[in-house]
Every structure is written in structure tokens, then in C-alpha cells.
C-alpha atoms as a PDB file:
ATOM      1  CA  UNK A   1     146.303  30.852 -86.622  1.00  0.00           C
ATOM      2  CA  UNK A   2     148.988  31.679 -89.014  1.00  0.00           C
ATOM      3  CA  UNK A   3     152.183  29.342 -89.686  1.00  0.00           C
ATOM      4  CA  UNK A   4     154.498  31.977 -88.433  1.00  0.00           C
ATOM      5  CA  UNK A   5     152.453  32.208 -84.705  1.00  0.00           C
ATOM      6  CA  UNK A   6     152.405  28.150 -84.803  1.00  0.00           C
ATOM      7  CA  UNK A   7     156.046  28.572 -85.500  1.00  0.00           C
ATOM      8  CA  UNK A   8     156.495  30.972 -82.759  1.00  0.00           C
ATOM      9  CA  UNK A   9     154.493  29.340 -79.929  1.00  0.00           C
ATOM     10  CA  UNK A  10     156.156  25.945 -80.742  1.00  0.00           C
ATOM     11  CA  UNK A  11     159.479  27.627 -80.284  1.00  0.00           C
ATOM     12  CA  UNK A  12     158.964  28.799 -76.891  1.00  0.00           C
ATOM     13  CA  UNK A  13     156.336  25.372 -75.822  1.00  0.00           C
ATOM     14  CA  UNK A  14     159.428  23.375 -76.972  1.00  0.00           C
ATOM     15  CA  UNK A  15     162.372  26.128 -75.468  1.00  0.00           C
ATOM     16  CA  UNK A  16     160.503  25.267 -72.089  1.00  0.00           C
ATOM     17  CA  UNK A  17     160.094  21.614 -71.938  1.00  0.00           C
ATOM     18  CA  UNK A  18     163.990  21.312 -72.624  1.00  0.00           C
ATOM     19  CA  UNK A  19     164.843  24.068 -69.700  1.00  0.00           C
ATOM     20  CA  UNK A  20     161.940  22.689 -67.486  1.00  0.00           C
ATOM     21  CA  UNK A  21     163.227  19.174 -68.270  1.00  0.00           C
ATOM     22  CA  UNK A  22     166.578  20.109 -67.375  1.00  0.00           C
ATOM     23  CA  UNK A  23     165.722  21.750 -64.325  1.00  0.00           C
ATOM     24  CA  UNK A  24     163.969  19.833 -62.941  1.00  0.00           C
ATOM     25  CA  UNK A  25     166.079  16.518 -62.816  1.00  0.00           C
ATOM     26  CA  UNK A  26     168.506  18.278 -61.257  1.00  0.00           C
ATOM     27  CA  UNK A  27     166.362  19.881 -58.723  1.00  0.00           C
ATOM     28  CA  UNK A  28     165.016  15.912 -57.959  1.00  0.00           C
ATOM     29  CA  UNK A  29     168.698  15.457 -57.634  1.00  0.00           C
ATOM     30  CA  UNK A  30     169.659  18.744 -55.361  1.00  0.00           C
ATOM     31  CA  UNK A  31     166.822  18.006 -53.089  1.00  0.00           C
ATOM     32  CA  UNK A  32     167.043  13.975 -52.682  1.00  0.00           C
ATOM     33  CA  UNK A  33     170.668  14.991 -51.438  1.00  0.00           C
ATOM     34  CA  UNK A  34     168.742  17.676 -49.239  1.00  0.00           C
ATOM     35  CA  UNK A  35     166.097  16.031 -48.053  1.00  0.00           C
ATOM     36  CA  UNK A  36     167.529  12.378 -47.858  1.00  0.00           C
ATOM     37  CA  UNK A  37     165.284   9.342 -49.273  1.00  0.00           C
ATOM     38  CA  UNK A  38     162.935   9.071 -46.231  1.00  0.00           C
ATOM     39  CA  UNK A  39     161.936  12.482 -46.361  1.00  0.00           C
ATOM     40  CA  UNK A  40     162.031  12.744 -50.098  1.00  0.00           C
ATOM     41  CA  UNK A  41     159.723   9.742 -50.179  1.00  0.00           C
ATOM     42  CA  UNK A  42     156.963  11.652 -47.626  1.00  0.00           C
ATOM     43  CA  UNK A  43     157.110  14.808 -49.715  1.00  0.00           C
ATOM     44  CA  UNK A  44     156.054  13.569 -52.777  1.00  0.00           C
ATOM     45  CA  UNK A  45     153.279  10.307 -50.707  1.00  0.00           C
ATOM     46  CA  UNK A  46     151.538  13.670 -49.058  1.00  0.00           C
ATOM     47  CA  UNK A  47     151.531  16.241 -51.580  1.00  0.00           C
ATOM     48  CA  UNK A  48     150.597  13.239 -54.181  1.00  0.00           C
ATOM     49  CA  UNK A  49     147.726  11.947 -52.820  1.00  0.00           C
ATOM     50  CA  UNK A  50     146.458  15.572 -52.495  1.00  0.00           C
ATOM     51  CA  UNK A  51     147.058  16.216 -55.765  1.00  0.00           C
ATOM     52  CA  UNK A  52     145.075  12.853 -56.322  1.00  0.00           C
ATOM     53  CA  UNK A  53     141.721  14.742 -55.654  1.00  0.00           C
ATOM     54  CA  UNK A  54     142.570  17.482 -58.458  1.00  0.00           C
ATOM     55  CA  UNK A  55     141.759  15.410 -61.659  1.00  0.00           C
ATOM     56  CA  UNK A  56     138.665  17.426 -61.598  1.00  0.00           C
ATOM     57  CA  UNK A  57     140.258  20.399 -62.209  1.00  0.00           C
ATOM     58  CA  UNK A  58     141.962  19.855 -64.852  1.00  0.00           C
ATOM     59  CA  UNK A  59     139.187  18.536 -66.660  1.00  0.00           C
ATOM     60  CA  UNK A  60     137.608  21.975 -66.116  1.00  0.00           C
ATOM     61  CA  UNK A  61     140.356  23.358 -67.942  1.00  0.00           C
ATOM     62  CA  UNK A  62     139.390  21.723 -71.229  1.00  0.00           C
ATOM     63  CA  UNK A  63     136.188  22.640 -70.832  1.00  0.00           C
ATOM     64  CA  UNK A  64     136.841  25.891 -70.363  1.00  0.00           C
ATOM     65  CA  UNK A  65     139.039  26.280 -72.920  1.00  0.00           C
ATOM     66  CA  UNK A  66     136.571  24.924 -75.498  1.00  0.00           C
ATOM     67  CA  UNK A  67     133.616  27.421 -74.390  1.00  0.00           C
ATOM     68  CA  UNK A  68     135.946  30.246 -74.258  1.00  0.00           C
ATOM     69  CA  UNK A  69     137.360  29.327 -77.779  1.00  0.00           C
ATOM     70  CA  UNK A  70     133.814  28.670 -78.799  1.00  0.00           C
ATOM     71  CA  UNK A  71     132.734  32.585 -77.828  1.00  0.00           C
ATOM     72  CA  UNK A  72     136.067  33.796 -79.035  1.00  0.00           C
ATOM     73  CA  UNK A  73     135.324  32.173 -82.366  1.00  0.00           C
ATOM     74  CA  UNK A  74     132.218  34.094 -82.742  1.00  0.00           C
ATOM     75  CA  UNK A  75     133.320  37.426 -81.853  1.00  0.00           C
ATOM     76  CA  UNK A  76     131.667  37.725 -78.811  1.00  0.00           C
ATOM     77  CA  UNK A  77     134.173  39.167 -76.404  1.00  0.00           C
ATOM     78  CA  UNK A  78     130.928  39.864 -73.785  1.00  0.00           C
ATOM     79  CA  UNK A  79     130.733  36.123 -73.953  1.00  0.00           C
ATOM     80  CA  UNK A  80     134.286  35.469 -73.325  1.00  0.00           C
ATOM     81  CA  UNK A  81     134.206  37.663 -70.554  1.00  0.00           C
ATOM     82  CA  UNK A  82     131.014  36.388 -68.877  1.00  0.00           C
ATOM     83  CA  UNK A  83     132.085  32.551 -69.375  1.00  0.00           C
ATOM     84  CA  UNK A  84     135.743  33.257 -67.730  1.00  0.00           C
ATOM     85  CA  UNK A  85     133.545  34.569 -64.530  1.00  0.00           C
ATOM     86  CA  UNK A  86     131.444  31.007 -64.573  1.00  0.00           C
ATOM     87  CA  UNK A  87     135.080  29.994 -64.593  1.00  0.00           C
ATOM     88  CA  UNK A  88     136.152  31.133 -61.567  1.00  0.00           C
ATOM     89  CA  UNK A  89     133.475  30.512 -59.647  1.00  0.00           C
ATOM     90  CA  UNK A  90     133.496  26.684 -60.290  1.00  0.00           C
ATOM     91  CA  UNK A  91     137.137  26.192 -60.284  1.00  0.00           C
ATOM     92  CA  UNK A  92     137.147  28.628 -56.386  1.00  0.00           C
ATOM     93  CA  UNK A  93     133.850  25.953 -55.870  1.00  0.00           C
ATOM     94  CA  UNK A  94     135.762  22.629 -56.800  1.00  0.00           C
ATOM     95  CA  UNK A  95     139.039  23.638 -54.568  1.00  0.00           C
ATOM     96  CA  UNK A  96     137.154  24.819 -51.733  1.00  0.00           C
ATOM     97  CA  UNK A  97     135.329  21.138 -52.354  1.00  0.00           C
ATOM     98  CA  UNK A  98     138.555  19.212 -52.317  1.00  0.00           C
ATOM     99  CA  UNK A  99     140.038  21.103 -49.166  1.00  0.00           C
ATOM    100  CA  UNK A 100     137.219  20.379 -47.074  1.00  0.00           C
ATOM    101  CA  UNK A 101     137.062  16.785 -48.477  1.00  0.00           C
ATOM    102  CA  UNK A 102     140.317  16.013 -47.277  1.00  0.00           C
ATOM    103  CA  UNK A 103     140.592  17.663 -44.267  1.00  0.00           C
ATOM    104  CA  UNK A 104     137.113  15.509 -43.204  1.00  0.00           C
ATOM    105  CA  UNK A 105     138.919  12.745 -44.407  1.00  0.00           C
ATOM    106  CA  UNK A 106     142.325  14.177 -43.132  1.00  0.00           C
ATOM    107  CA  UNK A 107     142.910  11.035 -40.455  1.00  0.00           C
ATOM    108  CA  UNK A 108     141.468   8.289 -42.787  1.00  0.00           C
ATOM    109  CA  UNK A 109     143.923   9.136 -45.418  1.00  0.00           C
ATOM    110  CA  UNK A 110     147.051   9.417 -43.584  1.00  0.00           C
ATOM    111  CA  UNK A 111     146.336   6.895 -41.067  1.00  0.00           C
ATOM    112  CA  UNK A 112     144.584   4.248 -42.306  1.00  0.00           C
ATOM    113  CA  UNK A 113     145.573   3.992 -46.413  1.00  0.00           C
ATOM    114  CA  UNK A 114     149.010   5.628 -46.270  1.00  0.00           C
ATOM    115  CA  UNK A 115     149.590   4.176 -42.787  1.00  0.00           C
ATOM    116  CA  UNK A 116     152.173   7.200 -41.464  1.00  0.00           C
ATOM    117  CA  UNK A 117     150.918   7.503 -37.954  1.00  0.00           C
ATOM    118  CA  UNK A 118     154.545   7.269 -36.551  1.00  0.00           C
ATOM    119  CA  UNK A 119     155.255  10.270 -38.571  1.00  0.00           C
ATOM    120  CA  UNK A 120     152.161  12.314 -37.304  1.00  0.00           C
ATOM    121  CA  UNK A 121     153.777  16.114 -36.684  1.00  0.00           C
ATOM    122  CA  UNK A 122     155.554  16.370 -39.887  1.00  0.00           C
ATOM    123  CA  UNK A 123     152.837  14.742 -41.671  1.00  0.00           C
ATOM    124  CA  UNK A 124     150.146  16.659 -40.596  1.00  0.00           C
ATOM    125  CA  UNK A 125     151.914  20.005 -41.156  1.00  0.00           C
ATOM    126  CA  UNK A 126     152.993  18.841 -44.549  1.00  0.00           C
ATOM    127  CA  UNK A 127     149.420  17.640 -45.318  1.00  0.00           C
ATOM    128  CA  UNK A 128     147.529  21.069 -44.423  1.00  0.00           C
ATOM    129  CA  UNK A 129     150.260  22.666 -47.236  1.00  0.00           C
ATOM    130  CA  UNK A 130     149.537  20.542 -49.607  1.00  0.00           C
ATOM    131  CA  UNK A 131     145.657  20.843 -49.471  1.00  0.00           C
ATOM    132  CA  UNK A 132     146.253  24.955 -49.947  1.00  0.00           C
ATOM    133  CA  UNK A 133     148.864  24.098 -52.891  1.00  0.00           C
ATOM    134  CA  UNK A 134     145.952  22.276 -54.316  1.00  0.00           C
ATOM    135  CA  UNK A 135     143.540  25.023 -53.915  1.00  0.00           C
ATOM    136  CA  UNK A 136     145.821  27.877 -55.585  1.00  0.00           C
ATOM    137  CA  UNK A 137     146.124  25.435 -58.058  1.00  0.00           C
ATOM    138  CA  UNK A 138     142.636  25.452 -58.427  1.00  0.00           C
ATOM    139  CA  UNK A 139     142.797  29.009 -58.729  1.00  0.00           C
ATOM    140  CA  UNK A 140     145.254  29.333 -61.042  1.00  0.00           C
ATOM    141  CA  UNK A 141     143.425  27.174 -63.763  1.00  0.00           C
ATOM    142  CA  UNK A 142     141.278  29.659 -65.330  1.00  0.00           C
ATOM    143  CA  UNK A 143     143.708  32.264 -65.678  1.00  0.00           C
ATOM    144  CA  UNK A 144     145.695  29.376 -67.754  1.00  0.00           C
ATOM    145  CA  UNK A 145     142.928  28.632 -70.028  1.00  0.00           C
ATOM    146  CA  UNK A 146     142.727  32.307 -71.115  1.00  0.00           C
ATOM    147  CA  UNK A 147     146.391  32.468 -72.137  1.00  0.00           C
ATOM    148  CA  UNK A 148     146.310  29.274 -73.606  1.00  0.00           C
ATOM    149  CA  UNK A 149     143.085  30.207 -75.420  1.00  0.00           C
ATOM    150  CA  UNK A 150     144.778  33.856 -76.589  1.00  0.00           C
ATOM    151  CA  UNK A 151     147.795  31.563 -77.720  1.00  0.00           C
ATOM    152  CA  UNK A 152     149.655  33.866 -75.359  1.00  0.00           C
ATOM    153  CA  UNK A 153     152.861  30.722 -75.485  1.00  0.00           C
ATOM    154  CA  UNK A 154     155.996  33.454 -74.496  1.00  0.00           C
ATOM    155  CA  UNK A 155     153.672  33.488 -70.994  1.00  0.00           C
ATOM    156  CA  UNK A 156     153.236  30.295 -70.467  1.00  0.00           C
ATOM    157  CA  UNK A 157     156.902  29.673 -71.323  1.00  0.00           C
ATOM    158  CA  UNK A 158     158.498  32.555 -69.285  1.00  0.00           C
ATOM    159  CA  UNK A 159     156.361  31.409 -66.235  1.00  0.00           C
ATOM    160  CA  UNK A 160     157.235  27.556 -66.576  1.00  0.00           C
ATOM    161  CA  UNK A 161     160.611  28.301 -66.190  1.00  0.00           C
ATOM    162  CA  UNK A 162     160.244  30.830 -63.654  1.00  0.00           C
ATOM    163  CA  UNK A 163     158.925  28.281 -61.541  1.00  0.00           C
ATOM    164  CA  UNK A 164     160.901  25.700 -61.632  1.00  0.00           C
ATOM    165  CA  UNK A 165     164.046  28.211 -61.445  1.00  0.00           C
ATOM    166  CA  UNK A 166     162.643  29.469 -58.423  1.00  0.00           C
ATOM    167  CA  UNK A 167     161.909  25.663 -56.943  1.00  0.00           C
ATOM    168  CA  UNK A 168     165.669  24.760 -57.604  1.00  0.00           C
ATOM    169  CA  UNK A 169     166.754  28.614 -55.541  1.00  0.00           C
ATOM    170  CA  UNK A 170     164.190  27.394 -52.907  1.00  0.00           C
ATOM    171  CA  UNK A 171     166.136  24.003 -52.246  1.00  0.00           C
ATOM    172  CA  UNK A 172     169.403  25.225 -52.045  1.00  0.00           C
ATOM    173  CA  UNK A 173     167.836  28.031 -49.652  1.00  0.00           C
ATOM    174  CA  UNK A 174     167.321  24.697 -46.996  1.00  0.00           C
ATOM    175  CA  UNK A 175     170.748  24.904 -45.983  1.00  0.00           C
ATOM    176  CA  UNK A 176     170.304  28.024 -44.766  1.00  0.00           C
ATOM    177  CA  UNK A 177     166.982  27.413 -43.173  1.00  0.00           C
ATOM    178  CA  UNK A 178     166.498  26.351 -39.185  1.00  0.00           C
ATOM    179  CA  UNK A 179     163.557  23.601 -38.389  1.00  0.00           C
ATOM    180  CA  UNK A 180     162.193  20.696 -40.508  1.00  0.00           C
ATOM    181  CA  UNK A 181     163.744  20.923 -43.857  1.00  0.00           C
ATOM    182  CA  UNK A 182     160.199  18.254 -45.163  1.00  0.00           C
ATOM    183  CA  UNK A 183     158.167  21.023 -43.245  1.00  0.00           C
ATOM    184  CA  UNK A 184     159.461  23.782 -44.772  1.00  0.00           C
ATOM    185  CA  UNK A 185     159.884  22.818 -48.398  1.00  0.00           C
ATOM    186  CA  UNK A 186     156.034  22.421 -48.077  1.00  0.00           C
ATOM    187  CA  UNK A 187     156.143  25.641 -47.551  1.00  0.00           C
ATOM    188  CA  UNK A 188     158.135  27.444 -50.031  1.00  0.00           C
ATOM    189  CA  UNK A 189     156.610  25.095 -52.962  1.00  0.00           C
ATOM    190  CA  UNK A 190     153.182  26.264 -51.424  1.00  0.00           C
ATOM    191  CA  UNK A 191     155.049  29.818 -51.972  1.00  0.00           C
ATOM    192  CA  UNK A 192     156.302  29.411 -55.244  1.00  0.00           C
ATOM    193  CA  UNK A 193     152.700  28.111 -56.372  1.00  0.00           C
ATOM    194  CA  UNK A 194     151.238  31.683 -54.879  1.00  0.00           C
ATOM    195  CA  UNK A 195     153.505  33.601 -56.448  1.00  0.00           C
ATOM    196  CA  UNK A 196     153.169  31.995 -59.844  1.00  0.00           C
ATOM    197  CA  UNK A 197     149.130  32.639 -59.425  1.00  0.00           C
ATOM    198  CA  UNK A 198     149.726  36.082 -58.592  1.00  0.00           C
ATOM    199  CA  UNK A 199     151.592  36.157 -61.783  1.00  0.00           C
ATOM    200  CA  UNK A 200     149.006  35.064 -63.761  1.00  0.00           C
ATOM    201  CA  UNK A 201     146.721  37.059 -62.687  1.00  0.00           C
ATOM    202  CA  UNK A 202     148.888  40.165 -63.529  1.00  0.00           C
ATOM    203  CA  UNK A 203     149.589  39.391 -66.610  1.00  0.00           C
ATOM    204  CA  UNK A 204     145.744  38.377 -67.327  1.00  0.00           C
ATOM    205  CA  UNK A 205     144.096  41.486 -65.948  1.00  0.00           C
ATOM    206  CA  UNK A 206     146.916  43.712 -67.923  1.00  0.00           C
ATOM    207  CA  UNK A 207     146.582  42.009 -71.073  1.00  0.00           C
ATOM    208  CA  UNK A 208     142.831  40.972 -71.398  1.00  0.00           C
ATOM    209  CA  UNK A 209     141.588  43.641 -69.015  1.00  0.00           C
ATOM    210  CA  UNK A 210     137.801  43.898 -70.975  1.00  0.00           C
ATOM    211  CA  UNK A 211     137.634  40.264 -69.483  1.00  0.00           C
ATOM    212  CA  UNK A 212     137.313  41.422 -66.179  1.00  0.00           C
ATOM    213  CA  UNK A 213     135.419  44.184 -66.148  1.00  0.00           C
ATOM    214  CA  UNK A 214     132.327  43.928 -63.989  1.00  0.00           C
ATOM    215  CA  UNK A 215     129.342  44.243 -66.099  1.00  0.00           C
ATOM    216  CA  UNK A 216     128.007  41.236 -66.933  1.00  0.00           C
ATOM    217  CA  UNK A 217     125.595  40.758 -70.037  1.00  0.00           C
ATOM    218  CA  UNK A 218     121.912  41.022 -69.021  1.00  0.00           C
ATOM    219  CA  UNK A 219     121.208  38.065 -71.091  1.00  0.00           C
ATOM    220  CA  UNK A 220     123.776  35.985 -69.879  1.00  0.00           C
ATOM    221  CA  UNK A 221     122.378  33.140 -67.437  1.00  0.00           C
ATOM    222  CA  UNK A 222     125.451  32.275 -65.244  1.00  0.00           C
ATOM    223  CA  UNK A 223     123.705  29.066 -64.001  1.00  0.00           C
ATOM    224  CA  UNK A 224     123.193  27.801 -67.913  1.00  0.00           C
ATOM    225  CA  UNK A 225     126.573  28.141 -68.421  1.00  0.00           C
ATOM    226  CA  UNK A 226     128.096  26.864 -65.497  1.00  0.00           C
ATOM    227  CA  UNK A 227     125.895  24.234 -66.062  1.00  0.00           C
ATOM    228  CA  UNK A 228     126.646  23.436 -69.617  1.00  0.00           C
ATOM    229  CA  UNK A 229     130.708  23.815 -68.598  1.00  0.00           C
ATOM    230  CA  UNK A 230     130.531  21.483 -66.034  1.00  0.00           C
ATOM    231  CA  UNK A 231     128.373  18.859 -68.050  1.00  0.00           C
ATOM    232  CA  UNK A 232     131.037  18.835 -70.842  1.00  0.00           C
ATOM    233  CA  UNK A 233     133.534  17.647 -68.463  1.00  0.00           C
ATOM    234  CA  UNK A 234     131.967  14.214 -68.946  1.00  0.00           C
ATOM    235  CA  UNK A 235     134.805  11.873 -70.444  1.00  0.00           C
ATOM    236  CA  UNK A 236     137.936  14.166 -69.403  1.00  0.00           C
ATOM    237  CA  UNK A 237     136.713  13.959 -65.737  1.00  0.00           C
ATOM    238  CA  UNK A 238     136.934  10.218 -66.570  1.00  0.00           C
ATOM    239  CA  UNK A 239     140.195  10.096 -68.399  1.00  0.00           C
ATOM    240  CA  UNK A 240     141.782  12.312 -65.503  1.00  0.00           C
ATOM    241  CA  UNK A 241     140.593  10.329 -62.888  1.00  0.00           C
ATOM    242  CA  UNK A 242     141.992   7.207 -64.743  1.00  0.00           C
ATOM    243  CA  UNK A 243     145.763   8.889 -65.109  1.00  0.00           C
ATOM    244  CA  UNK A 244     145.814  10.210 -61.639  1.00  0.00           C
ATOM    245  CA  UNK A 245     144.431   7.071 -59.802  1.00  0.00           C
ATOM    246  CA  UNK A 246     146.878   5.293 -62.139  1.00  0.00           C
ATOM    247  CA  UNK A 247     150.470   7.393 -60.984  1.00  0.00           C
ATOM    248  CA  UNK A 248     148.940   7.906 -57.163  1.00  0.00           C
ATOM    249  CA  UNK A 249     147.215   4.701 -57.141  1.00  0.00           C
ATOM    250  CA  UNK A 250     150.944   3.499 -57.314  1.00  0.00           C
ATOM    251  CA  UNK A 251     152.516   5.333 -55.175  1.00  0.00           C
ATOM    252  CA  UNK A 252     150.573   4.558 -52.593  1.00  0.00           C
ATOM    253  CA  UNK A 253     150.468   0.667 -53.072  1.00  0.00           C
ATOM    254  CA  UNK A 254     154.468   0.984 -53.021  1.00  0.00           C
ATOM    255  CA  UNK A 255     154.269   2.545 -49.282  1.00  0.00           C
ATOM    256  CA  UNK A 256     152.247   0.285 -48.108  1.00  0.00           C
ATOM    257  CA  UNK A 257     154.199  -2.563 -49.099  1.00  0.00           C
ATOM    258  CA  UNK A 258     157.835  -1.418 -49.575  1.00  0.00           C
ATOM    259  CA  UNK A 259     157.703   1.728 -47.576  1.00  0.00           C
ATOM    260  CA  UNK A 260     159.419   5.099 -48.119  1.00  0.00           C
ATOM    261  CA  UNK A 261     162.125   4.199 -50.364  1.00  0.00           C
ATOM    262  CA  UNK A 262     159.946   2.746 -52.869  1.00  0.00           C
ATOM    263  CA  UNK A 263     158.214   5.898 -53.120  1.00  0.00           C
ATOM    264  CA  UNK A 264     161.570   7.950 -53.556  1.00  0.00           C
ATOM    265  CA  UNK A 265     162.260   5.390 -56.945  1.00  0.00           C
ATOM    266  CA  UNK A 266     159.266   5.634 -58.072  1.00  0.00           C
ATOM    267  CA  UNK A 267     159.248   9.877 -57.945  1.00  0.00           C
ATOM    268  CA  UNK A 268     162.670  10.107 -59.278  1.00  0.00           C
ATOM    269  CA  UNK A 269     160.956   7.569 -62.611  1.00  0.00           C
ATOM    270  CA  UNK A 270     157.898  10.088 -62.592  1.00  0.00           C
ATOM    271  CA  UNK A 271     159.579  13.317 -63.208  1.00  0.00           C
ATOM    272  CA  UNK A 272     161.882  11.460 -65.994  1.00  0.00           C
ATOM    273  CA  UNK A 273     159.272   9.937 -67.596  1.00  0.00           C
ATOM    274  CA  UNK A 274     156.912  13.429 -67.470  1.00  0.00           C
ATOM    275  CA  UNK A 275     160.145  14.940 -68.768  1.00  0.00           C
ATOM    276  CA  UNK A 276     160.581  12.436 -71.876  1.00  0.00           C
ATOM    277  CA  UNK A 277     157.276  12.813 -72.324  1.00  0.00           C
END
């Protein structure tokens, strides 16, 4: 990489955080005042203990990333291509996993560790959202590791604050919304997470179209590589799993013993501290 593309991509990496920073304090703001604390509070207890069951993904990511780097550093762009398929299929195998792990464990979850069986309609709604956010999230994640692997930064830039621009329109869009404002957040974030996969995948089959062509390399053994990607995961599965039990683990020790409001405090600290950091 040369000093003037390190140059470049920190520019718009850094031009994001500070707009996506910005942002998105004042959306927490916009939508506490929306929302009120209660409901603020459930938002982010439901669709954070989904989330909870994602570390897995992201430490797919990496090692993705690294094989498609590894293939990219070699020249061979029939590996690159056959290794992003492999890709897809275990990240559309892991969030298919997760959904139907937590909708078996759907009533254990909300009733027994969160303990929000007063709040079962809203809940439930909110919770079935939150496991589909979590599997276009899934989704999404290989179609991030190519751009990030092409050093494709304006993208990832453009896109970050497309989405949170489009979260802050969404909240102000309540007021003019019948029903459940909770219920219906869920749903536009859900949304706003489809539309920011479709994105990607525009701008991925435009730009690296070769990748996703359908021959596949006669050689290529698709379940050697998946297995070699998903045995690299090793430690980042670990240190994942660590961070997220860490910020959800929290979260939902404050419900149980302080209840709602906690949670809303706690939020408000996450996305300033995430921002800072």
C-alpha cells in the first residue's frame, strides 16, 4: 500500500468516526426523548442480548479477511473468488444457527434471565426483529471483508454515515408513525440494516464482479477451506466472546437488579464510550 492510499483511507476512516460520532449521540438523544427511558431501556436489553450471540461472526470476519488477503497476496484472483463463496456459506450457516438458537431458547431468555414477562407483546415482537437484524448482519459480513480487504475506505465511509443518517431520519419519522413507537423502531433499524446489505452487495458485485462469477476452480475443495477458515477463528472467537459477554453480560445484570433505567444509563455510556473510542 502506498503512503498516499494510507493517507487517503485514513482521511475518510477518520472523516466517519467524527460524523458517525456526532450522529449518533444525538440520535441516543432524539430517540431517549422519543422513546422515553422505559422503552429506551427495552430496545437496547432485546436487541443486545441478540446481538450477544453474534461474537461469532465477527470473528469470521478476521478470518476471512486474512485468507482473502492471503490469496490476494499471491495473485490468485480464482482463489479470492472461491474463498469469498466458503464465505458466504458459513456466515448464511452461523446466522441461520443463531436464529434458530434463540428462537428455541426464545422463552428462557426473555423470561427467565431478562425477567420481562409483564412486557410480553412488545417484547416478543421486538425480539423476532432483532433475531433477523442479527441474521442480515450475518449476511452483510462477507461483503465487508472484501471492501476492507480491496482497501475500498470511501465505501465503507460513505455507507457508515449513510446509516446512521438514515437511523437519526427514521426517529424523527416516529412522530409521524401510528402504533408502538418500541415496536416499530425495531422495525425500521431492521430496515435500515437491509438496506445497508443491499448496498453492499451492489457495490461488491459492480466493483469486484470476477468474484462472483459462478465457476468455481476444479481444484478448489470448498470443505478444506471452510474448514481451515473456521479453524483459524480459534482465539478471536474467544476474544469476541469475552467483549460481548463483558458489555451484555452487564446489561443484563443491571435489569435484573435495577431494572429499566439502569439499562437506559448504561446505553447512553456505551455509545459514548464506542464513540471516544
Amino acid at each position: 500500500m502506498s503512503n498516499a492510499r494510507i493517507v487517503k483511507n485514513g482521511f475518510f476512516l477518520l472523516s466517519r468516526t467524527i460524523i458517525v460520532a456526532f450522529i449518533s449521540l444525538f440520535t441516543v438523544r432524539e430517540l431517549l426523548r422519543v422513546l422515553g427511558e422505559n422503552q429506551f431501556g427495552l430496545f437496547n436489553l432485546i436487541f443486545g442480548i441478540v446481538l450477544l450471540f453474534t461474537f461469532l461472526n465477527g470473528a469470521l470476519v478476521v478470518s476471512l479477511q486474512r485468507y482473502l488477503g492471503y490469496k490476494i497476496g499471491q495473485n490468485d484472483f480464482n482463489g479470492v473468488k472461491n474463498v469469498f463463496k466458503a464465505g458466504i456459506i458459513i456466515h448464511l450457516f452461523i446466522g441461520l444457527l443463531i436464529v434458530l438458537f434463540m428462537w428455541l431458547f426464545k422463552d428462557i431468555i426473555v423470561n427467565k434471565v431478562l425477567k420481562l414477562e409483564d412486557l410480553n407483546n412488545s417484547v416478543n415482537k421486538l425480539y423476532i426483529l432483532a433475531m433477523v437484524n442479527a441474521l442480515i448482519l450475518c449476511l452483510q459480513s462477507p461483503f465487508v471483508a472484501l471492501i476492507n480487504i480491496y482497501e475500498k475506505m470511501k465505501i465503507i465511509a460513505f455507507l457508515g454515515v449513510f446509516e446512521v443518517i438514515l437511523k437519526l431520519i427514521f426517529v424523527y419519522s416516529l412522530f409521524l408513525l401510528p402504533g408502538n413507537f418500541l415496536v416499530t423502531y425495531g422495525l425500521l433499524i431492521t430496515i435500515t440494516t437491509f438496506i445497508v446489505l443491499i448496498l453492499y452487495f451492489v457495490y461488491c458485485y459492480s466493483s469486484f464482479r470476477e468474484v462472483f462469477s459462478k465457476s468455481v476452480d476444479s481444484t478448489f475443495d470448498f470443505n478444506k477451506d471452510i474448514k481451515n477458515i473456521s479453524s483459524f477463528m480459534g482465539w478471536t472467537l474467544i476474544g469476541n466472546f469475552a467483549w460481548m459477554s463483558r458489555v451484555q453480560g452487564v446489561n443484563i445484570i443491571l435489569n435484573v437488579f435495577f431494572g429499566l433505567i439502569a439499562n437506559v444509563a448504561y446505553s447512553i455510556f456505551n455509545n459514548l464510550f464506542n464513540s471516544i473510542n
